[in-house]
Protein backbone atom coordinates (compact mmCIF):
# COMPACT_ATOMS: atom_id res chain seq x y z
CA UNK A 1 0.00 0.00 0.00
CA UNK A 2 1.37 3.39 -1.14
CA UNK A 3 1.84 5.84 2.11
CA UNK A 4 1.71 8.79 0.51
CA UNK A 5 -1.42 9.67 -1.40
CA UNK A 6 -3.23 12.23 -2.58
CA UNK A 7 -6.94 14.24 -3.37
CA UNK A 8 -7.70 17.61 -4.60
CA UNK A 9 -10.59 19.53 -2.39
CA UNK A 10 -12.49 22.82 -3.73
CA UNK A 11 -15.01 24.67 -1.82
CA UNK A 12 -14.21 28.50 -1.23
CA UNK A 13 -11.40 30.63 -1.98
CA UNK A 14 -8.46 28.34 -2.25
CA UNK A 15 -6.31 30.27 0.28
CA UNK A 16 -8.84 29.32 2.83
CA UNK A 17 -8.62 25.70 1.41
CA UNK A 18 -4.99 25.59 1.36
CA UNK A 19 -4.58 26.90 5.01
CA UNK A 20 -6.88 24.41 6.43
CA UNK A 21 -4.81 21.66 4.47
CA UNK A 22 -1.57 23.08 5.47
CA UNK A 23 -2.52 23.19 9.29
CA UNK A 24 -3.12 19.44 9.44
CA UNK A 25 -1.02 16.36 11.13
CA UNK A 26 -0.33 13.81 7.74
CA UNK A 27 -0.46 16.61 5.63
CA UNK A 28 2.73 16.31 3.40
CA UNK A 29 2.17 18.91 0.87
CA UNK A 30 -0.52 21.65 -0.32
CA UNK A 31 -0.53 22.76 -3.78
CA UNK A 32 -2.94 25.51 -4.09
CA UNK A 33 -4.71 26.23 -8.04
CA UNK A 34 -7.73 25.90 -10.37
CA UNK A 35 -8.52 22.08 -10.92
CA UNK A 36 -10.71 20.82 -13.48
CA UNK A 37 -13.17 17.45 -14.22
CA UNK A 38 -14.77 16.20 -16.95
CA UNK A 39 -17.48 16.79 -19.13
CA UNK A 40 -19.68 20.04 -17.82
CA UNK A 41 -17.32 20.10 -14.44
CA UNK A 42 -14.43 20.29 -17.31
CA UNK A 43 -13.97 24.18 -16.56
CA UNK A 44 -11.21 25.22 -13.76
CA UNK A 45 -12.44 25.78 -10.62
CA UNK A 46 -10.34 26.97 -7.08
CA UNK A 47 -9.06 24.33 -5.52
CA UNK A 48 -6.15 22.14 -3.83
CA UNK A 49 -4.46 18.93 -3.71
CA UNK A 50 -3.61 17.56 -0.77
CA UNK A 51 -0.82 15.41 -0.37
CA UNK A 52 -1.14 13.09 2.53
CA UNK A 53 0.33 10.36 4.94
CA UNK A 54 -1.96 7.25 4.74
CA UNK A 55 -0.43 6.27 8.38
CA UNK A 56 -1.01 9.62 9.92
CA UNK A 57 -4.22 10.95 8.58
CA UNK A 58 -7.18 9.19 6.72
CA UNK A 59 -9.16 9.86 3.46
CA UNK A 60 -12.28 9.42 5.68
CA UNK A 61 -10.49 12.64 8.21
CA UNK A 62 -10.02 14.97 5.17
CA UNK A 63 -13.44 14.54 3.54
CA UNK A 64 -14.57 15.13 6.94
CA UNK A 65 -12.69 18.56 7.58
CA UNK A 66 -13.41 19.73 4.19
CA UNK A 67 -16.97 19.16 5.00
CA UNK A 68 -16.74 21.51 8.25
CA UNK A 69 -14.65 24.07 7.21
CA UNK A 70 -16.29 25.46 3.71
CA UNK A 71 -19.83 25.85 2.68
CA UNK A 72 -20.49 21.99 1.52
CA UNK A 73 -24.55 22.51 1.64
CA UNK A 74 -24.65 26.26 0.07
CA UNK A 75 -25.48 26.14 -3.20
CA UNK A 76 -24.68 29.37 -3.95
CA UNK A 77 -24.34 31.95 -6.85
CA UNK A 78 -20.31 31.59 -7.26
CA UNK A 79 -20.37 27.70 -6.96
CA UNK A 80 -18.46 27.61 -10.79
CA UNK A 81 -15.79 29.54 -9.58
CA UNK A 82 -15.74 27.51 -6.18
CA UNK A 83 -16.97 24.27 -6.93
CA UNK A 84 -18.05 22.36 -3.80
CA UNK A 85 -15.89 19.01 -4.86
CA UNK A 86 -13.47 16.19 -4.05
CA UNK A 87 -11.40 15.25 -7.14
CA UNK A 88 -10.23 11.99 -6.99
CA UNK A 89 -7.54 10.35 -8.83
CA UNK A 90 -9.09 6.44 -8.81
CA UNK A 91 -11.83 4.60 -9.60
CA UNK A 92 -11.45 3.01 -5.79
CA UNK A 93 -10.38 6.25 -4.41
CA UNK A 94 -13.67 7.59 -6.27
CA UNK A 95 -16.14 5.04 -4.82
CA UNK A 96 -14.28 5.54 -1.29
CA UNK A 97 -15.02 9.09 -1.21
CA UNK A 98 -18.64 8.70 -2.45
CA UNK A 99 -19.18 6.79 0.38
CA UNK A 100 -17.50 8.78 3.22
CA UNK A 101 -19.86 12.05 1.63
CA UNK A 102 -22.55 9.75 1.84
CA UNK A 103 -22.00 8.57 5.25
CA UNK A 104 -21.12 12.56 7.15
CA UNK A 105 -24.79 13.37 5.22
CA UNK A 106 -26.39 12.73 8.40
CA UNK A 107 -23.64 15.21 10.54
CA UNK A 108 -25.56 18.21 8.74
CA UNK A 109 -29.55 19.34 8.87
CA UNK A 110 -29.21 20.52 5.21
CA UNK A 111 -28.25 18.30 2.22
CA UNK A 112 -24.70 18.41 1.48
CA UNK A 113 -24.03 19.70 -2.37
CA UNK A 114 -20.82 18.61 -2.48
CA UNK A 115 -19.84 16.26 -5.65
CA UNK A 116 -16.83 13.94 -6.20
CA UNK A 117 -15.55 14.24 -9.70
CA UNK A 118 -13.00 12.47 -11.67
CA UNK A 119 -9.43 14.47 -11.60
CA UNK A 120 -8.92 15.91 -15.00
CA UNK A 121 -6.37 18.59 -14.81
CA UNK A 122 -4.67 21.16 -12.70
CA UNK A 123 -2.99 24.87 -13.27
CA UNK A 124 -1.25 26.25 -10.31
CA UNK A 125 -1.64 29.27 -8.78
CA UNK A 126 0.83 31.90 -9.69
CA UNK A 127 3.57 32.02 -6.54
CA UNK A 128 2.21 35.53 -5.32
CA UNK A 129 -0.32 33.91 -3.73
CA UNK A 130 0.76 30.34 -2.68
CA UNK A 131 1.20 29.77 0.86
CA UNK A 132 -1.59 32.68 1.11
CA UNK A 133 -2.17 32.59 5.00
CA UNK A 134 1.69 31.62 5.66
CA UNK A 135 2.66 34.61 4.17
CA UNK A 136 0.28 36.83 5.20
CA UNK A 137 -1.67 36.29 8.52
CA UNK A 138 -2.15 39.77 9.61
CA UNK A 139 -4.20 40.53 6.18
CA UNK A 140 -7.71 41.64 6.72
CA UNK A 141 -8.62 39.00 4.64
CA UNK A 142 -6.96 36.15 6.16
CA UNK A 143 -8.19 37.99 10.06
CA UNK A 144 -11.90 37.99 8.65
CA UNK A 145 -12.17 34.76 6.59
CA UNK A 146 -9.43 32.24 6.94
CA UNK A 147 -9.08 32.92 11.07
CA UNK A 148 -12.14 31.52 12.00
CA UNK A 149 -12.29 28.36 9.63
CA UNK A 150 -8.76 27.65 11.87
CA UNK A 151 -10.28 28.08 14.98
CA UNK A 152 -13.28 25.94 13.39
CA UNK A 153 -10.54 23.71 12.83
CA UNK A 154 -9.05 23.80 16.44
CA UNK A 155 -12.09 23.02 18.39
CA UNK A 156 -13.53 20.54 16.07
CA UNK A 157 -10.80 18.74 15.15
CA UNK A 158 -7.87 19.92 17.07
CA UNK A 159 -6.31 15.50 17.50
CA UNK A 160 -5.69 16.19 13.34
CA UNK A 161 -4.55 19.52 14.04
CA UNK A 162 -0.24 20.96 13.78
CA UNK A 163 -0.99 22.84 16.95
CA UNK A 164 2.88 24.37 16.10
CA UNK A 165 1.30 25.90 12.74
CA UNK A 166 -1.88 27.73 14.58
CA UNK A 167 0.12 28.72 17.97
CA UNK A 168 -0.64 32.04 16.96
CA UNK A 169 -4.02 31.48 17.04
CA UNK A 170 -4.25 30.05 20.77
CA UNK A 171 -1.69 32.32 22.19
């Protein structure tokens, strides 16, 4: 069984996505973009791909998290731009998270909108704005909408959690 693995996660602005992903025990790697499906999903949409330590964090874990910490049952106006979505890069990795979706359903009153596509293609984000939050905490932007999706993060989930990362958060 291959350790390392990976999925790609959309939902809202992919600094928010990429700061939750970056903050997390397992997590290997982060690489923050557009990613696109197939067929009508085939357009680029904000998103990351996680990189991740089979032995330190489960599929089942990051599903979960990206559940929590974006809008999964807001079907809102922007949702081509920030597709609700787990890419997956296997047919088995693609039934797997089908499954987990289905199965956190019953964690939320409304119905979760969230899709799992086939992984098509990615374009990276240009390097001003990778490691978003790392580089710029203090930003109103990160203060108003990235903070409190950590702190979401913290309390909900805080055994998953790099407590060294979000120190600044607690202190």
């Amino acid at each position: 069984m291959e350790l390392i693995s990976k999925i790609a996660l959309g939902g809202g602005c992919h600094w928010c996505t990429e700061a939750i992903f970056q903050s997390l025990l397992g997590v290997e790697k982060v690489e923050q973009g557009y990613v696109a499906s197939i067929g009508e999903n085939g357009s680029f949409s904000e998103a990351v791909i996680v990189y991740f330590n089979l032995e330190i964090i489960s599929l089942e874990a990051l599903i979960e998290i990206h559940l929590f910490t974006h809008k999964s049952t807001s079907n809102h106006s922007m949702r081509t731009k920030y597709r609700s979505a787990v890419y997956t890069f296997s047919d088995a990795q693609n039934q797997q998270s089908k499954a987990i979706v289905k199965h956190f359903q019953q964690l939320f009153d409304a119905k979760l909108i969230i899709k799992v596509y086939q992984f098509q293609s990615f374009k990276e984000s240009r390097e001003a704005i990778q490691d978003y939050y790392q580089k710029n905490p203090e930003k109103p932007f990160c203060k108003t909408f990235i903070n409190p999706k950590l702190k979401l993060l913290l309390g909900q989930f805080s055994k998953q959690t790099n407590m060294e990362k979000l120190k600044h958060l607690v202190a």
